[in-house]
Protein backbone atom coordinates (compact mmCIF):
# COMPACT_ATOMS: atom_id res chain seq x y z
CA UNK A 1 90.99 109.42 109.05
CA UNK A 2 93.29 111.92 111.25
CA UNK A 3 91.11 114.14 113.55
CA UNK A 4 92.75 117.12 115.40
CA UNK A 5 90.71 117.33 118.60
CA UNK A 6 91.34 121.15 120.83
CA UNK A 7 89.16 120.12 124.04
CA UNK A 8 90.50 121.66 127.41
CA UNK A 9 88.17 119.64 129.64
CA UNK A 10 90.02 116.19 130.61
CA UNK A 11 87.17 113.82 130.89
CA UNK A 12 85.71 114.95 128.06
CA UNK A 13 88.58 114.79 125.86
CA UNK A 14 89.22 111.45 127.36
CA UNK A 15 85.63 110.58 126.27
CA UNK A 16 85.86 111.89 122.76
CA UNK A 17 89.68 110.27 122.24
CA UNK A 18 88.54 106.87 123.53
CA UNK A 19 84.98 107.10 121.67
CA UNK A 20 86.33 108.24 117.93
CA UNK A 21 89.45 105.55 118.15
CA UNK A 22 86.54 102.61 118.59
CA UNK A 23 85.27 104.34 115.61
CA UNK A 24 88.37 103.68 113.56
CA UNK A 25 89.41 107.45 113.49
CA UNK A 26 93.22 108.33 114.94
CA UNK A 27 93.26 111.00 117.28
CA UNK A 28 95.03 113.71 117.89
CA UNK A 29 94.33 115.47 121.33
CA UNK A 30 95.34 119.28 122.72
CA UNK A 31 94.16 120.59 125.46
CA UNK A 32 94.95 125.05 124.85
CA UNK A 33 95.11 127.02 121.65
CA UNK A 34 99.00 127.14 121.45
CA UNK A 35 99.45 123.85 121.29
CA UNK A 36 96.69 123.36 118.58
CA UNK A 37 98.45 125.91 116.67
CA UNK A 38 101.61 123.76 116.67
CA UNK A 39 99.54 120.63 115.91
CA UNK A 40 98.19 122.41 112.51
CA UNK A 41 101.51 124.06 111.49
CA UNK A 42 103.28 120.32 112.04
CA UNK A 43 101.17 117.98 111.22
CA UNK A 44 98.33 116.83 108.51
CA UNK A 45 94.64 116.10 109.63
CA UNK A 46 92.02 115.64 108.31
CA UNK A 47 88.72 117.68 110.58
CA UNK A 48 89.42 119.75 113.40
CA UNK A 49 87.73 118.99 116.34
CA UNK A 50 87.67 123.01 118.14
CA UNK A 51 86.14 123.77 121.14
CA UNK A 52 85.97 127.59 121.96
CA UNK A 53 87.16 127.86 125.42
CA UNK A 54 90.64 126.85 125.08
CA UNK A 55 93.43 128.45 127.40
CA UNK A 56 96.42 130.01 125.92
CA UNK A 57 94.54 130.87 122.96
CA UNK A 58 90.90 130.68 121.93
CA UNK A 59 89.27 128.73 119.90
CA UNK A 60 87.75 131.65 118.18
CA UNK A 61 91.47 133.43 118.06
CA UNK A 62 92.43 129.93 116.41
CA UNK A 63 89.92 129.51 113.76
CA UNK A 64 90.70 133.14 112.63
CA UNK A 65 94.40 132.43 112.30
CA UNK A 66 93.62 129.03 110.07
CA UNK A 67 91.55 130.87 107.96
CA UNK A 68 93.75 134.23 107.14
CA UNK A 69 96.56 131.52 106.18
CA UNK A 70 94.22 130.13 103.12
CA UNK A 71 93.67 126.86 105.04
CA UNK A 72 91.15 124.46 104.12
CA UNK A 73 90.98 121.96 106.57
CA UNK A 74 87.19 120.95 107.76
CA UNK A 75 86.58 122.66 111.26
CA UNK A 76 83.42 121.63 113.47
CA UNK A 77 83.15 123.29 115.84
CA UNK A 78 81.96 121.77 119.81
CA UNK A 79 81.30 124.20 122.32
CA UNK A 80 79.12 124.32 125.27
CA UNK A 81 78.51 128.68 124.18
CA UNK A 82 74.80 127.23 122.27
CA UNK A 83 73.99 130.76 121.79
CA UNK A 84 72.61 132.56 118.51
CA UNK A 85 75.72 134.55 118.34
CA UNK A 86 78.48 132.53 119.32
CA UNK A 87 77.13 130.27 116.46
CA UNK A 88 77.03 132.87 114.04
CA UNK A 89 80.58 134.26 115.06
CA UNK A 90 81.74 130.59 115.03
CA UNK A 91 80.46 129.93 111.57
CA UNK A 92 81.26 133.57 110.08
CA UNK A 93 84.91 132.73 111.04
CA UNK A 94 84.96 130.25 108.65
CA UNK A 95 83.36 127.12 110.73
CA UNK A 96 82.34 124.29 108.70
CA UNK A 97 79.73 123.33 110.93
CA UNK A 98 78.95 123.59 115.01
CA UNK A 99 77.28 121.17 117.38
CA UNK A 100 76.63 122.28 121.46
CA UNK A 101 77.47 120.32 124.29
CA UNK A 102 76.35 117.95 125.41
CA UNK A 103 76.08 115.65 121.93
CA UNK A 104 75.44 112.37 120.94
CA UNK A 105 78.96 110.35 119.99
CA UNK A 106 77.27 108.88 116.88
CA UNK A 107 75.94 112.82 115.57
CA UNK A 108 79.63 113.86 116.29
CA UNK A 109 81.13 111.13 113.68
CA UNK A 110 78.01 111.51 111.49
CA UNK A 111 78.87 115.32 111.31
CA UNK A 112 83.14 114.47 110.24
CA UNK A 113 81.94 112.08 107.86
CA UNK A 114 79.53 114.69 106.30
CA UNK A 115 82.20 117.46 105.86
CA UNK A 116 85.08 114.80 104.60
CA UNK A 117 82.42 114.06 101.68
CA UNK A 118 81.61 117.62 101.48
CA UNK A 119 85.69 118.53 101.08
CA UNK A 120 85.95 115.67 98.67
CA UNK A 121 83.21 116.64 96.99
CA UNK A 122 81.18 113.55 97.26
CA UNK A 123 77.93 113.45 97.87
CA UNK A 124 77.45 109.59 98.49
CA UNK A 125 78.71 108.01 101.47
CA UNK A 126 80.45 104.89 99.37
CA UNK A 127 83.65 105.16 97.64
CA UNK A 128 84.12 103.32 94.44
CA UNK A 129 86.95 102.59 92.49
CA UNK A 130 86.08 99.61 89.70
CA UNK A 131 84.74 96.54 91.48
CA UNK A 132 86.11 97.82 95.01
CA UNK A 133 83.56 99.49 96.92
CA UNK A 134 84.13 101.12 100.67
CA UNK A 135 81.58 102.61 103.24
CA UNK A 136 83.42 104.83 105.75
CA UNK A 137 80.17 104.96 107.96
CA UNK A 138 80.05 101.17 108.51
CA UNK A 139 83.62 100.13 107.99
CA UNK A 140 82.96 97.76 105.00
CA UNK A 141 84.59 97.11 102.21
CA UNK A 142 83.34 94.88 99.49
CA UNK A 143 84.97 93.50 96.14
CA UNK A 144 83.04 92.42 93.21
CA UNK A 145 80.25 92.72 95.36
CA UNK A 146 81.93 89.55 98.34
CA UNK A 147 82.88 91.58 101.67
CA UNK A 148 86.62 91.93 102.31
CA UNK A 149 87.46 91.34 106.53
CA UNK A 150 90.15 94.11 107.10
CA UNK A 151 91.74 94.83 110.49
CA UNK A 152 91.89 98.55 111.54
CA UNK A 153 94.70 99.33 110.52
CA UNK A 154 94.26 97.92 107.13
CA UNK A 155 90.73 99.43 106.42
CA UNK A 156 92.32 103.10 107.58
CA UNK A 157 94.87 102.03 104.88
CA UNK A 158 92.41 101.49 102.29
CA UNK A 159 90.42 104.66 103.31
CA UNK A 160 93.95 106.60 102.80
CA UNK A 161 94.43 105.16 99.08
CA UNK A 162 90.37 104.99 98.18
CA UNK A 163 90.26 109.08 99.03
CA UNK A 164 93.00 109.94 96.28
CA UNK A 165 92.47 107.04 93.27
CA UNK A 166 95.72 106.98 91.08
CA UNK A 167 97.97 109.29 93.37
CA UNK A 168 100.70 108.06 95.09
CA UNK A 169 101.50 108.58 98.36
CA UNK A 170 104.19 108.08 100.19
CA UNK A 171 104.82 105.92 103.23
CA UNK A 172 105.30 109.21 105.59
CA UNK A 173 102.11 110.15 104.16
CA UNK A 174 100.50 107.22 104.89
CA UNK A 175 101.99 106.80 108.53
CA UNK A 176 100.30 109.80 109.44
CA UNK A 177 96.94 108.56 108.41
CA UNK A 178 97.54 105.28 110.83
CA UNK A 179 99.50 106.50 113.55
CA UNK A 180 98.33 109.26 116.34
CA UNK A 181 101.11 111.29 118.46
CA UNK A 182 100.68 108.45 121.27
CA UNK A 183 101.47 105.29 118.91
CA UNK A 184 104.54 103.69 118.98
CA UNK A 185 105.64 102.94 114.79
CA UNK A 186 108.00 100.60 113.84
CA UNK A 187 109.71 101.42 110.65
CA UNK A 188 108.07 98.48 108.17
CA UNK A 189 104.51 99.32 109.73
CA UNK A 190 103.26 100.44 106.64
CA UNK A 191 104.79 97.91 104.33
CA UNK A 192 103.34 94.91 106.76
CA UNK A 193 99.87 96.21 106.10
CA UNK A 194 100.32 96.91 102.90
CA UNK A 195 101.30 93.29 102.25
CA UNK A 196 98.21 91.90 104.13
CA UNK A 197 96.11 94.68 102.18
CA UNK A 198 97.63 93.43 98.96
CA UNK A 199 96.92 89.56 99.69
CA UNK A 200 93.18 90.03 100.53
CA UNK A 201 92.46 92.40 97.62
CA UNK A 202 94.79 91.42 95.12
CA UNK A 203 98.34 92.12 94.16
CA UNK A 204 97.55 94.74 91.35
CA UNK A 205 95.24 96.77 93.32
CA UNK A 206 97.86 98.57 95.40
CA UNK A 207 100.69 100.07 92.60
CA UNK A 208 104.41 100.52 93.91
CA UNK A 209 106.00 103.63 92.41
CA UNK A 210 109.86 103.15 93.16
CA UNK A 211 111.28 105.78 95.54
CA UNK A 212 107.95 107.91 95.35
CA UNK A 213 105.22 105.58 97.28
CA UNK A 214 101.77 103.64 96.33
CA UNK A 215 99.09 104.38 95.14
CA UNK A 216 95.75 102.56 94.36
CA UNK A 217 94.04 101.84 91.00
CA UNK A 218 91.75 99.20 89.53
CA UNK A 219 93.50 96.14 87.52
CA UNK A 220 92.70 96.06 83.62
């Protein structure tokens, strides 16, 4: 999962960056409004992290912006302003959900996870497709009921394919689901894991669709 975090303050966003990649998510990090901006026009993720403070351009100023151009993407907000209005004006903006600073690390990823599902419209935490079952919270996967050791970068894999059962998607589209800004990619990244995704779940789990991408489905 590809989170957009806005956070001005450095040791904080260092905090958050550091604390969400140990979590498995890839993060994005901008530190003003502007640049935000860019990040959302450029690139695909999947929450935005906003605080409300931002330089350049507020987070509020942001959120309204996203919003008027039909956007859907999840937005929780984290902002140190804990009062009754700047919650409602956060949330009448078209928030998906705010916490205050200071927060617990663990609330923070138990909150993404909650509005993924809600976007997705899933209300379990497990994803199922046939005898393959995933848990996002605890980084499991399981087939046929025998747990299935993934790395990282294979599980985030999974996660990417597992969230969109029998569509393809293409190798850009599933770099940017493994890779943050700050990653350096080499150009058969996503076939390598692939492969190694392919030999611990089975060949015909993971479809090839010539010149479009993969996509994954559950063998006859």
């Amino acid at each position: 999962m590809r989170l957009l975090l806005a956070e001005d303050d450095p040791m904080l966003g260092r905090g958050l960056e550091r604390g969400l990649a140990m979590a498995g998510f890839v993060v994005d990090w901008v530190r003003d409004g502007r640049s935000a901006q860019t990040a959302l026009e450029n690139d695909a993720h999947d929450v935005l992290l906003l605080d409300i403070g931002l330089p350049q351009q507020d987070g509020l100023a942001l959120l309204r912006w996203l919003r008027a151009g039909q956007r859907s993407l999840p937005v929780l907000v984290v902002s140190a302003r804990d009062a009754v209005p700047d919650r409602i004006a956060g949330l009448n903006l078209g928030a998906d959900d705010y916490l205050t600073k200071p927060f617990d690390l663990d609330e923070l990823i138990a909150r993404v996870h909650a509005l993924v599902r809600r976007q997705q419209g899933r209300a379990q935490p497990e994803m199922r497709v046939g005898a393959l079952v995933v848990d996002p919270l605890r980084r499991e996967a399981q087939l046929q009921g025998q747990p299935v050791a993934l790395s990282p970068r294979e599980f985030a894999l999974l996660m990417a394919l597992i969230e969109r059962p029998g569509h393809v998607l293409s190798r850009e589209q599933l770099e940017q689901r493994l890779y943050s800004w700050q990653d350096e990619v080499q150009s058969n990244a996503v076939e390598v894991h692939l492969h190694h995704l392919r030999r611990k779940l089975g060949a015909d789990w993971i479809r090839n669709v010539r010149g479009v991408g993969y996509k994954l489905v559950a063998p006859a």
